[in-house]
C-alpha atoms as a PDB file:
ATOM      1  CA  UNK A   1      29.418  28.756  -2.246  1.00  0.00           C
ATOM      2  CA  UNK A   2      29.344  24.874  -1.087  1.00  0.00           C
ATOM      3  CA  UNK A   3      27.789  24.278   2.086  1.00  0.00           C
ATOM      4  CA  UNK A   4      30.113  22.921   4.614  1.00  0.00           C
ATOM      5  CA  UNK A   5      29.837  19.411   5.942  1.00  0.00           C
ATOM      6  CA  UNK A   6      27.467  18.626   8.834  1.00  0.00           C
ATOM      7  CA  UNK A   7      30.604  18.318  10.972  1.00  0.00           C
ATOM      8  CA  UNK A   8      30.444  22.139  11.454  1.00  0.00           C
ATOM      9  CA  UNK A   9      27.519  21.900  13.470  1.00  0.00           C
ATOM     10  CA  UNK A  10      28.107  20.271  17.152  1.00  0.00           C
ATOM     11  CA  UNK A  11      25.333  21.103  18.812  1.00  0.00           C
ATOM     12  CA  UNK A  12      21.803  22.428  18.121  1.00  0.00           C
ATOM     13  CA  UNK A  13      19.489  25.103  20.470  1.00  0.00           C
ATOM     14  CA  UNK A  14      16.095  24.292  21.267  1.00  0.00           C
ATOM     15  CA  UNK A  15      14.500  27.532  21.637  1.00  0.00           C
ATOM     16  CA  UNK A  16      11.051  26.475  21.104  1.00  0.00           C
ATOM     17  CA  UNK A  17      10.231  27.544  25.119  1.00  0.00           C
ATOM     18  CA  UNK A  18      11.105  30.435  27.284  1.00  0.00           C
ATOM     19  CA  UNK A  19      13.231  29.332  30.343  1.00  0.00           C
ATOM     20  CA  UNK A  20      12.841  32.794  31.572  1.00  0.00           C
ATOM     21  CA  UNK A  21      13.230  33.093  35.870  1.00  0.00           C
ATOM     22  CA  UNK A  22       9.070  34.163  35.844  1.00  0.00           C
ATOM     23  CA  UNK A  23       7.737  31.205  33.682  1.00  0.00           C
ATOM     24  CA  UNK A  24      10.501  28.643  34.223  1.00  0.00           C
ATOM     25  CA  UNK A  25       9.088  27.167  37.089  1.00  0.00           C
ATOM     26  CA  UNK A  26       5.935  26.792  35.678  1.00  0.00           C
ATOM     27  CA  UNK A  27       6.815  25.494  32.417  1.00  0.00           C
ATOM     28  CA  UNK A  28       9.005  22.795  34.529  1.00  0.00           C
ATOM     29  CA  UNK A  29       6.538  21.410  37.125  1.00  0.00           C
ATOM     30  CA  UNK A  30       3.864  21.236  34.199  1.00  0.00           C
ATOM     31  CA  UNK A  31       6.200  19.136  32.156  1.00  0.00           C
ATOM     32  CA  UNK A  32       7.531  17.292  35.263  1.00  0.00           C
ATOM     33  CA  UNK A  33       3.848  16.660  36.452  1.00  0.00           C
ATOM     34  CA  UNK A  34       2.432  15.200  33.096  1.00  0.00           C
ATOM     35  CA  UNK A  35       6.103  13.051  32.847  1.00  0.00           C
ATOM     36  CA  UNK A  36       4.979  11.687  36.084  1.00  0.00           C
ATOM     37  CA  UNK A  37       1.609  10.906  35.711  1.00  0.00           C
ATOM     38  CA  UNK A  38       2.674   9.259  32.432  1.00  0.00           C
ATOM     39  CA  UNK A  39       5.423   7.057  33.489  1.00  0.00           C
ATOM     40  CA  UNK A  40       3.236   5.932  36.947  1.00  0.00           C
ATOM     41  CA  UNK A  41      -0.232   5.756  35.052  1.00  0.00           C
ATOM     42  CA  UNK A  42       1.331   3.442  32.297  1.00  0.00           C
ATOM     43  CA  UNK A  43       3.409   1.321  34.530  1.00  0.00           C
ATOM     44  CA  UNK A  44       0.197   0.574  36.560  1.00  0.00           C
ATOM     45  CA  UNK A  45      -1.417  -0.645  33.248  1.00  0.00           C
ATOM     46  CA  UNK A  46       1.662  -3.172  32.464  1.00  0.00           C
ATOM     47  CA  UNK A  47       1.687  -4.537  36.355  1.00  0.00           C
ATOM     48  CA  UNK A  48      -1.675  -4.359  36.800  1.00  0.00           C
ATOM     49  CA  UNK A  49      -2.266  -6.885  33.280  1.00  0.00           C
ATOM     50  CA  UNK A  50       1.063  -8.642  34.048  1.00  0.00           C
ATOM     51  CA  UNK A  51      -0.421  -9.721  38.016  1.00  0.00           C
ATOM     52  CA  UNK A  52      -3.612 -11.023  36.925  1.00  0.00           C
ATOM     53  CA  UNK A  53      -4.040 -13.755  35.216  1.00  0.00           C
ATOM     54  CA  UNK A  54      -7.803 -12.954  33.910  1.00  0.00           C
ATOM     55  CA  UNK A  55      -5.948 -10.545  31.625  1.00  0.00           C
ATOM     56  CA  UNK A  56      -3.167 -12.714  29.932  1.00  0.00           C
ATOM     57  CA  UNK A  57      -5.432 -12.129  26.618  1.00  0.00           C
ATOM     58  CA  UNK A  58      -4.358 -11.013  23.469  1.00  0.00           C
ATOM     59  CA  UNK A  59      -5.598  -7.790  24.199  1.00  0.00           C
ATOM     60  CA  UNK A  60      -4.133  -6.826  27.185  1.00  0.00           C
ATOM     61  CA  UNK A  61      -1.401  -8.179  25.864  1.00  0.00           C
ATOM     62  CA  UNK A  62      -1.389  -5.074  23.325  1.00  0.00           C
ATOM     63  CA  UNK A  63      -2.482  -2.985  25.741  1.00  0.00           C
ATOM     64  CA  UNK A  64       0.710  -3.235  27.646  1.00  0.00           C
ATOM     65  CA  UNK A  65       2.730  -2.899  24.519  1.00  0.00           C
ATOM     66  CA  UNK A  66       1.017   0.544  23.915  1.00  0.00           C
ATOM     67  CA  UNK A  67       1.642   1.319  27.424  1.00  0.00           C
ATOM     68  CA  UNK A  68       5.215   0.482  27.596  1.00  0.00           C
ATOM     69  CA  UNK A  69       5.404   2.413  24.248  1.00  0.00           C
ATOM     70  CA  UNK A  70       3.797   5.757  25.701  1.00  0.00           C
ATOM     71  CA  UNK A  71       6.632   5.252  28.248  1.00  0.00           C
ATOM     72  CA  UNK A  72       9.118   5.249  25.459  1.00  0.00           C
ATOM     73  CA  UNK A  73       7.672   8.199  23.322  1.00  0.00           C
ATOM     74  CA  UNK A  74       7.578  10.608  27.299  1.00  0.00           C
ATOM     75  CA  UNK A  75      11.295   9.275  28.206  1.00  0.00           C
ATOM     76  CA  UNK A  76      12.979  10.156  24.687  1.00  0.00           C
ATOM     77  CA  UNK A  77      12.031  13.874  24.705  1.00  0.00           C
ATOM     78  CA  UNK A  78      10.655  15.222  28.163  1.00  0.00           C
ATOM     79  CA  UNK A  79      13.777  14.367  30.278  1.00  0.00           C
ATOM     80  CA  UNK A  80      15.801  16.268  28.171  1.00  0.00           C
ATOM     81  CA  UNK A  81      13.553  19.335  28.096  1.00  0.00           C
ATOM     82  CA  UNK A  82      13.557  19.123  32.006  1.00  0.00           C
ATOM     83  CA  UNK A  83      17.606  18.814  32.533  1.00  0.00           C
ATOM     84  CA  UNK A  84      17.370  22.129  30.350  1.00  0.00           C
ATOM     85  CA  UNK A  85      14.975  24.133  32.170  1.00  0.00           C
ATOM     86  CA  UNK A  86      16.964  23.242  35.530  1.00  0.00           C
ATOM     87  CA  UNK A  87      20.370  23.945  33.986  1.00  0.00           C
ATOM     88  CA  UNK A  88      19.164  26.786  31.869  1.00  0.00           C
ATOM     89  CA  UNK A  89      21.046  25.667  28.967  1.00  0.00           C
ATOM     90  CA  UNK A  90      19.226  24.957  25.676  1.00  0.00           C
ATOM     91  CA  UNK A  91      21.972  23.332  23.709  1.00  0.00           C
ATOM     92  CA  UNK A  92      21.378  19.504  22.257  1.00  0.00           C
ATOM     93  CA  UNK A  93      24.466  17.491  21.096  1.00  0.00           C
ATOM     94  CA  UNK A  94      24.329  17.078  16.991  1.00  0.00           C
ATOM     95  CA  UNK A  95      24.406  13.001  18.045  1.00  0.00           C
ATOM     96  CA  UNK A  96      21.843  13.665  20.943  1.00  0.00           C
ATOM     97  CA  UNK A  97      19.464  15.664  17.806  1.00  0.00           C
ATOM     98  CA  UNK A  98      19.788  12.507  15.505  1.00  0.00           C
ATOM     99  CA  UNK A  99      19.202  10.197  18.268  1.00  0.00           C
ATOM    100  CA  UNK A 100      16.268  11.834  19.674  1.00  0.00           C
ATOM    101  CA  UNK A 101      14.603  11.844  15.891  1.00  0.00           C
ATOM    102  CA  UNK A 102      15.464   8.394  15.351  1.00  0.00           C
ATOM    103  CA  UNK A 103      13.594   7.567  18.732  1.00  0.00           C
ATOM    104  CA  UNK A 104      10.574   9.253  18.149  1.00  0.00           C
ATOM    105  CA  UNK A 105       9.941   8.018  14.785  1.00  0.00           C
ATOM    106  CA  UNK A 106      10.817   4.718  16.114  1.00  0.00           C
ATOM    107  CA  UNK A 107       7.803   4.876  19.117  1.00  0.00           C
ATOM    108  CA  UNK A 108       5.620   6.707  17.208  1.00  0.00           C
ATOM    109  CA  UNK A 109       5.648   4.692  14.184  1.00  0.00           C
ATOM    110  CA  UNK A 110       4.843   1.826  16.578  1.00  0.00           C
ATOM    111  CA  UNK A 111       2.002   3.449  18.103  1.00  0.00           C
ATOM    112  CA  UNK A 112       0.658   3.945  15.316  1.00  0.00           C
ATOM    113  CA  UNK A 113       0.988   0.304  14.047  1.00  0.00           C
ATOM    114  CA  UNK A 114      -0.257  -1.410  17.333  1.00  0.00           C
ATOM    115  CA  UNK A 115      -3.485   0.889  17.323  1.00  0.00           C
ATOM    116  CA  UNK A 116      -4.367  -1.021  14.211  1.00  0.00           C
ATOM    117  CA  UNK A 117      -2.702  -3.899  15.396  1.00  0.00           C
ATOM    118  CA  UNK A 118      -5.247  -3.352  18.210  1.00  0.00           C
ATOM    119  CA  UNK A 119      -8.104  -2.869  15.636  1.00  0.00           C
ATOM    120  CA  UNK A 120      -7.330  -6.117  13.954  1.00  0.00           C
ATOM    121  CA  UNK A 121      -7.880  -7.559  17.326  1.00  0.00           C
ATOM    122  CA  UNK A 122     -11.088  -6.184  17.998  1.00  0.00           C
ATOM    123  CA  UNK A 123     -12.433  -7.311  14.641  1.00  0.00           C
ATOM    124  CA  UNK A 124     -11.479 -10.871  14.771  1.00  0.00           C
ATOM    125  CA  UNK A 125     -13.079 -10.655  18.485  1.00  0.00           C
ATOM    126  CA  UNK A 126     -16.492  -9.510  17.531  1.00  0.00           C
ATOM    127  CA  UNK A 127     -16.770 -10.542  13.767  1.00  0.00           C
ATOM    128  CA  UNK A 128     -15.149 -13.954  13.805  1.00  0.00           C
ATOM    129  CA  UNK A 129     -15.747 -14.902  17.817  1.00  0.00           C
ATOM    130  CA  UNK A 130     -15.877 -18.606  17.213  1.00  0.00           C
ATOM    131  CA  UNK A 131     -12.333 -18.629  15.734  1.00  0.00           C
ATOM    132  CA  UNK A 132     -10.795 -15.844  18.145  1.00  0.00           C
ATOM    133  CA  UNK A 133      -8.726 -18.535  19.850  1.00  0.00           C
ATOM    134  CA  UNK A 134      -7.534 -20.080  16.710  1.00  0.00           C
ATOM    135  CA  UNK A 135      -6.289 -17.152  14.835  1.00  0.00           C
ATOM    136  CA  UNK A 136      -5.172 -14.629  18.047  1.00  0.00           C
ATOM    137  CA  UNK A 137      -2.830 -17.146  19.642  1.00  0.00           C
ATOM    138  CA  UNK A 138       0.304 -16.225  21.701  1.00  0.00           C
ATOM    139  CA  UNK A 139       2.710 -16.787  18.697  1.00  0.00           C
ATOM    140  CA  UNK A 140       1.043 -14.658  16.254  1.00  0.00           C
ATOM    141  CA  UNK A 141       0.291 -11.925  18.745  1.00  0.00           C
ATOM    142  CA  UNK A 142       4.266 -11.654  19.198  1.00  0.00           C
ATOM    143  CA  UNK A 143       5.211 -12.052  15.244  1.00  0.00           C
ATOM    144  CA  UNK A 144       2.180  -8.963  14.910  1.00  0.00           C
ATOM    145  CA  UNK A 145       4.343  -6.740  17.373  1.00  0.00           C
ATOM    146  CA  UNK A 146       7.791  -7.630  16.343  1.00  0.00           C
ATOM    147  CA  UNK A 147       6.722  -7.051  12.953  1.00  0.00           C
ATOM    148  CA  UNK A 148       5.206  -3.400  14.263  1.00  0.00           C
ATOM    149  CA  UNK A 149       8.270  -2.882  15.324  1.00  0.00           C
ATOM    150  CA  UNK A 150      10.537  -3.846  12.606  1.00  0.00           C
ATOM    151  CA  UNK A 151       8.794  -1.493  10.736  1.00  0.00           C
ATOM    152  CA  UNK A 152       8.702   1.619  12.487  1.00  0.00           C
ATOM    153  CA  UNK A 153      12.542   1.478  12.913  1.00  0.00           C
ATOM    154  CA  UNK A 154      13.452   0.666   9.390  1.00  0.00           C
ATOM    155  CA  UNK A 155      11.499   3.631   8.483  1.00  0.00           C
ATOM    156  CA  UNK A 156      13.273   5.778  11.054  1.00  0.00           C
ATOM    157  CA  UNK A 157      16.624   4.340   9.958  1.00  0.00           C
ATOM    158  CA  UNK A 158      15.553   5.564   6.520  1.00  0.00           C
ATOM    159  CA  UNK A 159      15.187   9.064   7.869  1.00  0.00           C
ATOM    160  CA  UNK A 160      18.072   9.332  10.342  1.00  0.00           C
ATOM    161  CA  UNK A 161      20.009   8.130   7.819  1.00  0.00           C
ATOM    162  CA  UNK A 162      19.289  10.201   5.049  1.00  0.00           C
ATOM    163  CA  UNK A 163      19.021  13.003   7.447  1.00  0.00           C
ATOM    164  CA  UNK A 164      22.866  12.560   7.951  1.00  0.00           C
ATOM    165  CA  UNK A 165      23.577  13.055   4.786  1.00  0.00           C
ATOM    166  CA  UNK A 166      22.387  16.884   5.128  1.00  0.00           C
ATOM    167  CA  UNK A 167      25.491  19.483   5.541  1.00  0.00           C
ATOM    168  CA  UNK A 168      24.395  22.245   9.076  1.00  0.00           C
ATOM    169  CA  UNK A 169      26.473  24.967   8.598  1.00  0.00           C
ATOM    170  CA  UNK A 170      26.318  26.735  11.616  1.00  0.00           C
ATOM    171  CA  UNK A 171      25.205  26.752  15.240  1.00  0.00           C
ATOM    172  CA  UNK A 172      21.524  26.582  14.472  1.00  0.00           C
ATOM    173  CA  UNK A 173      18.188  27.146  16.381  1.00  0.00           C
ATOM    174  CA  UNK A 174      15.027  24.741  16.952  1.00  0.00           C
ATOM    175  CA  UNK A 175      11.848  26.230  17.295  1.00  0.00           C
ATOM    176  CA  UNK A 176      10.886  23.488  19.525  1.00  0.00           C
ATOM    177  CA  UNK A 177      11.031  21.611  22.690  1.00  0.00           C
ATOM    178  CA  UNK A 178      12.782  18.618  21.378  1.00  0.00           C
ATOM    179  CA  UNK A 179      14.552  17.433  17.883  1.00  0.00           C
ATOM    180  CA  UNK A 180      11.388  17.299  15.552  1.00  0.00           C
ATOM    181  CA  UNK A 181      12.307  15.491  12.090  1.00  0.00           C
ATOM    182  CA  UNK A 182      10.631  18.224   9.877  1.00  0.00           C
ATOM    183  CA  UNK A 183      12.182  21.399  12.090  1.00  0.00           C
ATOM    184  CA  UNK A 184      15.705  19.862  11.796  1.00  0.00           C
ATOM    185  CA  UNK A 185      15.290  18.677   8.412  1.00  0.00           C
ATOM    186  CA  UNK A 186      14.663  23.012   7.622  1.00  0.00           C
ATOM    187  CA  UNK A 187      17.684  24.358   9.092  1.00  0.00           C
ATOM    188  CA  UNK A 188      19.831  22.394   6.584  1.00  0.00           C
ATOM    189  CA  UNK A 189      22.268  24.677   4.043  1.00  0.00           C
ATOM    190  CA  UNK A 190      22.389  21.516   1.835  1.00  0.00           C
ATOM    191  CA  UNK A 191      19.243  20.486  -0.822  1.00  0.00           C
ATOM    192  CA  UNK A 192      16.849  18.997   1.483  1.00  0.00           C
ATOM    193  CA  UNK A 193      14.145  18.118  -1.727  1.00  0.00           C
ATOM    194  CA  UNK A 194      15.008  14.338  -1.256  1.00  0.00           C
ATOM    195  CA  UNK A 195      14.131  14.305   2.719  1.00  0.00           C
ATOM    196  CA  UNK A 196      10.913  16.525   2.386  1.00  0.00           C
ATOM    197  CA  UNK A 197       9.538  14.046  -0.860  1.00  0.00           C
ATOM    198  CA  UNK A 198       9.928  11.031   1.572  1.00  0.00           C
ATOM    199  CA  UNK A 199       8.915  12.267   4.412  1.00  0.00           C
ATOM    200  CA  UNK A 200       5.177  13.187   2.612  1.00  0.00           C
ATOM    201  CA  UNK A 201       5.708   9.730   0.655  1.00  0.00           C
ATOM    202  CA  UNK A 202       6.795   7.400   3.445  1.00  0.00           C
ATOM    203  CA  UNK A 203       4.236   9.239   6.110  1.00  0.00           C
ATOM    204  CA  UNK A 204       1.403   9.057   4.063  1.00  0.00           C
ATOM    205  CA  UNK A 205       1.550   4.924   3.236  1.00  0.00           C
ATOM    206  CA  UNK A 206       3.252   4.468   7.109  1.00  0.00           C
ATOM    207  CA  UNK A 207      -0.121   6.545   8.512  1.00  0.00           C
ATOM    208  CA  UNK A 208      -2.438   5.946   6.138  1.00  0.00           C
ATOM    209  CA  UNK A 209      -2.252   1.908   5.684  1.00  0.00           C
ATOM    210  CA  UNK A 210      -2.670   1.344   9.738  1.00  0.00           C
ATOM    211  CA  UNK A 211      -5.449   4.227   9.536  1.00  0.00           C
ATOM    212  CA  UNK A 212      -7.441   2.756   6.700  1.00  0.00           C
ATOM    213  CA  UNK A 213      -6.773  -0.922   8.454  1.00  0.00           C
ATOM    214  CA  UNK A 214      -8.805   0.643  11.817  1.00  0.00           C
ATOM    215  CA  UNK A 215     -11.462   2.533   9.723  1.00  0.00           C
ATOM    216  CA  UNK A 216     -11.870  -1.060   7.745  1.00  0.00           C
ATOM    217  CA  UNK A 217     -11.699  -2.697  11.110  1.00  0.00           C
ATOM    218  CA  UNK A 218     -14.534  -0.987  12.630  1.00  0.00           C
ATOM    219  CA  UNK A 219     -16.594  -0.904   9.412  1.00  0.00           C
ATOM    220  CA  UNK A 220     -16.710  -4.504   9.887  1.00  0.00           C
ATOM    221  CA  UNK A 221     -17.087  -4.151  13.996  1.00  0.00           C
ATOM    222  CA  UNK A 222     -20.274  -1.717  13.341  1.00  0.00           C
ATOM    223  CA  UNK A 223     -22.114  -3.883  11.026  1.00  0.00           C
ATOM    224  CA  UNK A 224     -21.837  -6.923  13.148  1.00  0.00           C
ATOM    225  CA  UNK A 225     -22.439  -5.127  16.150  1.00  0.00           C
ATOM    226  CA  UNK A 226     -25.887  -3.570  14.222  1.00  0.00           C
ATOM    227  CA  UNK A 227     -26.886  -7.387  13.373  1.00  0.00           C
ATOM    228  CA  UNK A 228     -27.214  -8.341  17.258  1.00  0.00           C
ATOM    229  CA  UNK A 229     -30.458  -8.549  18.199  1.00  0.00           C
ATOM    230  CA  UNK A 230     -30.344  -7.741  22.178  1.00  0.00           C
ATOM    231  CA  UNK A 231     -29.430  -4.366  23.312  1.00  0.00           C
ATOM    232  CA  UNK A 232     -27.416  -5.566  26.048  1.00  0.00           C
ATOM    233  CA  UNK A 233     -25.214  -7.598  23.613  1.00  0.00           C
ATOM    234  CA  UNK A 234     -24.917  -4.175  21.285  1.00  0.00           C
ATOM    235  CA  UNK A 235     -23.614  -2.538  24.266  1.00  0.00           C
ATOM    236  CA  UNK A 236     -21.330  -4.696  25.609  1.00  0.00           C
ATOM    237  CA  UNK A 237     -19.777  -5.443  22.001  1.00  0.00           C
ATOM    238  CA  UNK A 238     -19.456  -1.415  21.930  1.00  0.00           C
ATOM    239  CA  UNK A 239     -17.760  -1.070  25.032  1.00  0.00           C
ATOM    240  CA  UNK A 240     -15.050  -4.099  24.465  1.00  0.00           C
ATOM    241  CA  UNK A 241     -14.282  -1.210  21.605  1.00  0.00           C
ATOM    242  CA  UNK A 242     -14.902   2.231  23.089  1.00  0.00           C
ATOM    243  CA  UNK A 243     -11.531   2.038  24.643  1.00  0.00           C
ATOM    244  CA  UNK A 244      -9.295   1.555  21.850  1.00  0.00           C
ATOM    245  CA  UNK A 245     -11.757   3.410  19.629  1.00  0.00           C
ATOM    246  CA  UNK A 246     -10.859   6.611  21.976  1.00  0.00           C
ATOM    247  CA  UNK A 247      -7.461   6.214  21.661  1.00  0.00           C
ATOM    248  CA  UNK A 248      -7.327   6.394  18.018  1.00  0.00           C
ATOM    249  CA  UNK A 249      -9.525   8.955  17.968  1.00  0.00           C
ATOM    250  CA  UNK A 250      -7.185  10.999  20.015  1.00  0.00           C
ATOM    251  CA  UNK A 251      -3.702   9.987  18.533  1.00  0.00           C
ATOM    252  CA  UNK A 252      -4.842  10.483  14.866  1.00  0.00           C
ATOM    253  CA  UNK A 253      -6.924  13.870  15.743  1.00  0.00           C
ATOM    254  CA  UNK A 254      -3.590  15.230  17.398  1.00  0.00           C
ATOM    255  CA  UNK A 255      -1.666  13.953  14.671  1.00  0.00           C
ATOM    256  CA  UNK A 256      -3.455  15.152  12.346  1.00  0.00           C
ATOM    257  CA  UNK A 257      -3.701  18.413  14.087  1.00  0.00           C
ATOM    258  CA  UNK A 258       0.230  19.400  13.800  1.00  0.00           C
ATOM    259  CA  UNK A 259       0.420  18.462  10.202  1.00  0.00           C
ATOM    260  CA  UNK A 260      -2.606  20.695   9.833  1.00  0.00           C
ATOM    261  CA  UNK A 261      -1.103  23.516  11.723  1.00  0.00           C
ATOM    262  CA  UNK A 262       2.009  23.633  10.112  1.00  0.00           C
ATOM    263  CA  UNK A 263       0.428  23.239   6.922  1.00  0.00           C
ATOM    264  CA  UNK A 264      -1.623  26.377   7.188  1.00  0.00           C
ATOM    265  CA  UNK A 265       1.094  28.952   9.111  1.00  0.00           C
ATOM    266  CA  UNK A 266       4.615  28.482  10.186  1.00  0.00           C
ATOM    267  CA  UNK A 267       4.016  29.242  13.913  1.00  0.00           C
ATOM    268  CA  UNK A 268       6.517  27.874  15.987  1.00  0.00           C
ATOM    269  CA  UNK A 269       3.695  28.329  19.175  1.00  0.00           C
ATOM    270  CA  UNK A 270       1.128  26.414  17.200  1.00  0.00           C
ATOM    271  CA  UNK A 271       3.624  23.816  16.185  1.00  0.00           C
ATOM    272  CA  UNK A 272       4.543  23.119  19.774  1.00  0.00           C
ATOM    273  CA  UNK A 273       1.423  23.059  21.549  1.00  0.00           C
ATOM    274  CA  UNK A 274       0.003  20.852  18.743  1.00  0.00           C
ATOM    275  CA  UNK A 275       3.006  18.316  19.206  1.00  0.00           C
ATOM    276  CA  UNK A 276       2.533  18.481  22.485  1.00  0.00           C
ATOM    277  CA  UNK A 277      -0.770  17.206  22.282  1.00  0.00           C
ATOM    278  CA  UNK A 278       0.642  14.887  20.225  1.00  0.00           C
ATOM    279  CA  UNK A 279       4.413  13.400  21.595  1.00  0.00           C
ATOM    280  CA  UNK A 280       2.654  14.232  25.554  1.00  0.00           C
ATOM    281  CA  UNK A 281      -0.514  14.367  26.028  1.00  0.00           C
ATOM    282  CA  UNK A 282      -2.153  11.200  24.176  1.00  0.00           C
ATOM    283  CA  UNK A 283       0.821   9.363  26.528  1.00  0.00           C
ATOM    284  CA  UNK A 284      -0.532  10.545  29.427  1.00  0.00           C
ATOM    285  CA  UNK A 285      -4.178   9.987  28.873  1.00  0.00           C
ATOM    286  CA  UNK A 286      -4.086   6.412  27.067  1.00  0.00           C
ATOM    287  CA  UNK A 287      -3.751   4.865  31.007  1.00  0.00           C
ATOM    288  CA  UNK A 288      -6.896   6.605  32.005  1.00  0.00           C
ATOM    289  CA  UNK A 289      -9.094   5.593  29.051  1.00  0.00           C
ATOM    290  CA  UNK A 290      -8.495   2.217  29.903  1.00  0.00           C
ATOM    291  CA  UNK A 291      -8.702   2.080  33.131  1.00  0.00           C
ATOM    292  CA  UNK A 292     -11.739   3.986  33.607  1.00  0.00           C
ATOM    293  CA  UNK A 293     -13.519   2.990  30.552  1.00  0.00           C
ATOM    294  CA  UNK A 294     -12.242  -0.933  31.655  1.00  0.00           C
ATOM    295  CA  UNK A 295     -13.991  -2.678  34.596  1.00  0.00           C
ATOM    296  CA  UNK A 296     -11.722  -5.351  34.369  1.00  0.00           C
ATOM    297  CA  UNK A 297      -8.750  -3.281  33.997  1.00  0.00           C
ATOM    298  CA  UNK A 298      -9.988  -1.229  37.213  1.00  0.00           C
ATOM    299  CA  UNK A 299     -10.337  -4.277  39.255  1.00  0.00           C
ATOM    300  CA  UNK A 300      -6.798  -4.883  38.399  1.00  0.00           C
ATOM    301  CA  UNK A 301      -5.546  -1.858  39.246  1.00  0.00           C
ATOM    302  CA  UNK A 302      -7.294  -1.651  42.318  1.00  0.00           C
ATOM    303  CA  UNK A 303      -6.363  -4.962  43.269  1.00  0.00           C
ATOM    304  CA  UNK A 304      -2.448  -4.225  42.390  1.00  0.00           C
ATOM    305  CA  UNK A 305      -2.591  -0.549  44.661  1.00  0.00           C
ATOM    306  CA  UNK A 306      -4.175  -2.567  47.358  1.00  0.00           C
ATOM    307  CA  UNK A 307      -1.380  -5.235  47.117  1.00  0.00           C
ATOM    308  CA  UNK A 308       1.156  -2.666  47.080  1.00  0.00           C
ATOM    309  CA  UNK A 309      -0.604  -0.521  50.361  1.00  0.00           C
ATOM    310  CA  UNK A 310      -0.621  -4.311  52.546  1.00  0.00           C
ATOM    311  CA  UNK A 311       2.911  -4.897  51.543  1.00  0.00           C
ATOM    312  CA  UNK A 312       4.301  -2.027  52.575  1.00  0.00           C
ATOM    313  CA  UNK A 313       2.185  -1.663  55.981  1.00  0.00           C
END
């Protein structure tokens, strides 16, 4: 029998969590809570660099990117998992499903390039100091993020589209909170062989060229760092990099933790709380690492809350 075209399908369920009365308004004030501290904790970051002057430097600059990214990755699946707790209804639209994949590919494939974007920084900082201002200027720190970005969405273009091309026979169920690429990708009734190959292929060069760029990167960082005679300039050339090196740490460790998971058993509870400490949690924390690891970033941010308070009073 020929599987049916993926007109047949208008809407998808997430059923990935319970919206049972007992545990709904838990689930929904956790969610809610973490959306919040996200959105305010990031939007601090981009006023707080975009206020003060001192931190118009190409990496701040980044910083705010990132930040305005976390923002991007939180708003394209939590809001929708909240309007379904409240209205009890688990249903996605097909179009709302291919949008939401194309979204988060889009913002995490950007992530992921602007960490090693962010790397690249670092290394011409500490390695080539003398020629920092020559080589990190204000045009090339733009072309290094629109080019980020130009290639996280063509390779989420490649995916939504060839995603479309897969017939969904019937009313079919997510096991998960929002539309993740490899979930949808296995409730197709059509060969999905093509999708799967690329998705390994097209992962492993779109993760593993940024990753090896960072681990190169800091290979570099370390062994200048090592050469430095004081101890006082060791440790303030490792903490201009403990920041970002945290970051990384967690975004690749919780990325590599859901491939991991659903590598070794087909859980659909392991599979969500892994991507949520994926798609959530590394969104939610990024603001704090810098800002508490940053004592220029704190000064900002103290200086932009007290700025606010006065204003208002």
């Amino acid at each position: 029998m020929e599987p049916s075209n993926q007109s047949c399908v208008s809407e998808f369920v997430l059923v990935g969590l319970t919206y049972t009365p007992e545990v709904q308004p838990l689930i929904c004030s956790l969610f809610l809570t973490m959306y919040f501290v996200t959105i305010l904790g990031n939007m601090l970051i981009i006023l707080a660099v975009v206020s003060d002057s001192r931190l118009h430097t190409p990496m701040y600059f980044f910083i705010t990117n990132l930040s305005f990214t976390d923002i991007c990755i939180s708003t394209t699946t939590i809001p929708k998992l909240l309007v379904n707790i409240q209205s009890q209804d688990q249903s996605i639209t097909y179009r709302g499903c291919m949008s939401q994949v194309c979204f988060v590919l889009i913002f995490g494939g950007l992530e992921s390039c602007l960490l090693a974007v962010m790397a690249y920084d670092r290394y011409v900082a500490i390695c080539q100091p003398l020629r920092y201002t020559v080589i990190m200027t204000q045009c090339f720190c733009v072309l290094l993020v629109l080019l980020s970005l130009t290639i996280s969405t063509m390779n989420a273009l490649l995916h939504s589209l060839m995603l479309l091309q897969l017939s969904f026979c019937t009313k079919q169920n997510i096991s998960h909170f929002f539309c993740e690429l490899v979930q949808v990708i296995k409730l197709a009734c059509s060969d999905a062989f093509v999708n799967t190959l690329l998705i390994y292929t097209v992962t492993s060069v779109l993760a593993g060229v940024p990753l090896a760029g960072i681990i190169f990167s800091y290979t570099k960082i370390v062994s200048s760092i090592l050469k430095i005679s004081s101890a006082q300039g060791r440790n303030k050339a490792f903490s201009t990099c403990g920041s970002h090196l945290s970051v990384v740490c967690l975004f690749y460790g919780t990325a590599f933790g859901v491939y991991m998971s659903s590598a070794v058993a087909d859980s659909s509870i392991k599979n969500i709380v892994s991507s949520m400490l994926y798609i959530v949690v590394p969104q939610m924390l990024n603001p704090f690492i810098y800002s508490l690891r940053n004592r220029e970033m704190k000064q900002a941010v103290r200086h932009l809350i007290f700025s606010v308070i006065l204003s208002s009073s």
